[in-house]
C-alpha atoms as a PDB file:
ATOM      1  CA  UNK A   1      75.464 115.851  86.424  1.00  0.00           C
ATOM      2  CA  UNK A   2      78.221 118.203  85.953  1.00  0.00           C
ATOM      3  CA  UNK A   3      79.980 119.698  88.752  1.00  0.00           C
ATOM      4  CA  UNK A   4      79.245 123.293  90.323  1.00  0.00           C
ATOM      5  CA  UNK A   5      81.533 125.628  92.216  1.00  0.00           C
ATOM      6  CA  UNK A   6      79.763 127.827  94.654  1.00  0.00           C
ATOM      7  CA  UNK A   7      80.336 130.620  95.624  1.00  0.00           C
ATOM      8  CA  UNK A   8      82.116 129.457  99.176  1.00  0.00           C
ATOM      9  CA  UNK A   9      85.169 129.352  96.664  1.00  0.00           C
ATOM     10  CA  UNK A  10      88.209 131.428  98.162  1.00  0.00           C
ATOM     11  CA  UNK A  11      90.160 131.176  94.956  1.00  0.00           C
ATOM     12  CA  UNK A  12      92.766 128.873  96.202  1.00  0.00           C
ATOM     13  CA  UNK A  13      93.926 128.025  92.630  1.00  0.00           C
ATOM     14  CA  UNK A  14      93.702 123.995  93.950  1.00  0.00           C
ATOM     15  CA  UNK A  15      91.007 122.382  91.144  1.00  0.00           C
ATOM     16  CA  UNK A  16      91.823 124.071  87.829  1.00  0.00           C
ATOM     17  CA  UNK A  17      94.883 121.972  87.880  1.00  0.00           C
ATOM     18  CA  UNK A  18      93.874 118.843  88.520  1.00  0.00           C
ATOM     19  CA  UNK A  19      90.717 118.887  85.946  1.00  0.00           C
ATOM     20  CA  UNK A  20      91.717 116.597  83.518  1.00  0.00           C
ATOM     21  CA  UNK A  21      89.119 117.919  80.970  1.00  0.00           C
ATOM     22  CA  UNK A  22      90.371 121.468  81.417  1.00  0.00           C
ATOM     23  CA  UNK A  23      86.425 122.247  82.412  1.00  0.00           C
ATOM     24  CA  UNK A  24      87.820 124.457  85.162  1.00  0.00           C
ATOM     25  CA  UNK A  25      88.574 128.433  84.520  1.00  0.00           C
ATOM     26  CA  UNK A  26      88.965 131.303  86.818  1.00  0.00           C
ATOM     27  CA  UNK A  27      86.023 133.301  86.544  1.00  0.00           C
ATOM     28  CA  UNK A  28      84.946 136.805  87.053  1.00  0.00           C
ATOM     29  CA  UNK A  29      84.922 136.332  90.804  1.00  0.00           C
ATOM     30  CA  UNK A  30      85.633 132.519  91.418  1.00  0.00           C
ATOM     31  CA  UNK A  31      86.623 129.348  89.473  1.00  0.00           C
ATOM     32  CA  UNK A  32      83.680 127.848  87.595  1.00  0.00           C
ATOM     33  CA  UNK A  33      83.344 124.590  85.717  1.00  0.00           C
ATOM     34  CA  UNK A  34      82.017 124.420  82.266  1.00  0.00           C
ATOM     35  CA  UNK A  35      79.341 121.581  82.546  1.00  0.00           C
ATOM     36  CA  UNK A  36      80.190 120.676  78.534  1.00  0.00           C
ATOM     37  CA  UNK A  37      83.313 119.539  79.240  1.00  0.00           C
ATOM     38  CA  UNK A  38      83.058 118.167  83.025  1.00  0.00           C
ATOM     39  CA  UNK A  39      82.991 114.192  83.198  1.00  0.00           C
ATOM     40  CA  UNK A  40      82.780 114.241  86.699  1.00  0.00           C
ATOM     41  CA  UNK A  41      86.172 112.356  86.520  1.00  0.00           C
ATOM     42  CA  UNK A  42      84.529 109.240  84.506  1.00  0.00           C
ATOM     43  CA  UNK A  43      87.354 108.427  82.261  1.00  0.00           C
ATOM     44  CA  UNK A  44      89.935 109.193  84.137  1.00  0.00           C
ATOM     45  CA  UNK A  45      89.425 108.835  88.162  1.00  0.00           C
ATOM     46  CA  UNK A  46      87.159 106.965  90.227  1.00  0.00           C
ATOM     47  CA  UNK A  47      86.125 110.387  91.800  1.00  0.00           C
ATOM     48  CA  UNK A  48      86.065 113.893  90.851  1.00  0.00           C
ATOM     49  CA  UNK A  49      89.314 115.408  91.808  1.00  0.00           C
ATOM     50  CA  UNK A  50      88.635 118.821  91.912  1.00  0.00           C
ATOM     51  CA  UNK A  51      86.591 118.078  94.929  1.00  0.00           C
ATOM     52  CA  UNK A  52      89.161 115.836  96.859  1.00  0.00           C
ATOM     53  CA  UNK A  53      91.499 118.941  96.471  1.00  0.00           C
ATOM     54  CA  UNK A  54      89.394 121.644  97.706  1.00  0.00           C
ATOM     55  CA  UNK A  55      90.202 122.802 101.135  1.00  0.00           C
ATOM     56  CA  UNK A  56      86.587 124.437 101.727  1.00  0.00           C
ATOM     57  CA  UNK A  57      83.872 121.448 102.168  1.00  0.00           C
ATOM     58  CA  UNK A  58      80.764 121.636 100.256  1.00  0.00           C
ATOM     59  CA  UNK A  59      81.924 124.089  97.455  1.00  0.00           C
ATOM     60  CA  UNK A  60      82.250 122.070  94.743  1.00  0.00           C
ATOM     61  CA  UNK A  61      78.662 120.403  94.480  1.00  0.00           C
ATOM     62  CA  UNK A  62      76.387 118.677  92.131  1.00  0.00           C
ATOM     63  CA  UNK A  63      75.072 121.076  89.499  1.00  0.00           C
ATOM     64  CA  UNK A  64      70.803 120.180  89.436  1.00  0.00           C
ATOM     65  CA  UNK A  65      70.151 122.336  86.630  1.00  0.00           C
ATOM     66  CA  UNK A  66      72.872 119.923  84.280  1.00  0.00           C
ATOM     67  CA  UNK A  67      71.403 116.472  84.353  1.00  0.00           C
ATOM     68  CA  UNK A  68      73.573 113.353  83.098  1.00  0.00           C
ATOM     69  CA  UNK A  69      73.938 110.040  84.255  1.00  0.00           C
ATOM     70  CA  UNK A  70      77.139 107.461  83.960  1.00  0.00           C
ATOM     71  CA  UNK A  71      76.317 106.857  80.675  1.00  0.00           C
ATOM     72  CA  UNK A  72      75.737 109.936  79.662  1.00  0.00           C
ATOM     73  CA  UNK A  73      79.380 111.444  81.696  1.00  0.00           C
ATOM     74  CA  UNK A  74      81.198 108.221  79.560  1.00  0.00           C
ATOM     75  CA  UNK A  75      79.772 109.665  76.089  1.00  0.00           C
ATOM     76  CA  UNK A  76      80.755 112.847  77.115  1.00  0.00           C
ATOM     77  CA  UNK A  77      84.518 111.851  78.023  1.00  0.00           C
ATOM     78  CA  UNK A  78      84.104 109.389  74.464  1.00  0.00           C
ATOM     79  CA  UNK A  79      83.728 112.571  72.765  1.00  0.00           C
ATOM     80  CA  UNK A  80      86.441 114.558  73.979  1.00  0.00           C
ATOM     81  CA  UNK A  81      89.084 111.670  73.908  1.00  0.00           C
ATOM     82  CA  UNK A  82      87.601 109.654  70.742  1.00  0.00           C
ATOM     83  CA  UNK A  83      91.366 108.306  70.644  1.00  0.00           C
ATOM     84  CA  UNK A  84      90.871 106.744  74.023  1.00  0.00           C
ATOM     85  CA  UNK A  85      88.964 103.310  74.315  1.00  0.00           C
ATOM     86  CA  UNK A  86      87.701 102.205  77.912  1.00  0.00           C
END
């Protein structure tokens, strides 16, 4: 799954800069991730990073309406690093 900021976000300005995908842009109101570009970290960290950073617990959740699993999050981050070999 792709990651989902709720709308608990105080638009701290913590997560958009440690997405390594650059999936994270301040919205209308709050941040929001663009599930086409988040990994959930796979590729890069062992954990997403935009929710060790967030200083408000339980904004940054699981988004249930975008579906992926591992292997699906590692084609993903194939695809947007196709230099990169894991």
């Amino acid at each position: 799954m792709a990651l989902l900021i709720t709308e608990r976000c105080i638009n701290c300005d913590m997560c958009e800069p440690e997405c390594p995908n650059q999936a994270i842009t301040l919205g209308t109101t709050i941040y929001e991730i663009d599930p086409v570009r988040c990994t959930e970290c796979i590729g890069h960290y062992d954990s997403p990073t935009c929710q060790s950073v967030c200083p408000i617990t339980h904004t940054i959740i699981q988004d249930s309406l975008w579906q992926e699993t591992s292997d699906q999050l590692w084609e993903k981050f194939v695809q947007l690093y196709p230099n990169v070999r894991g």
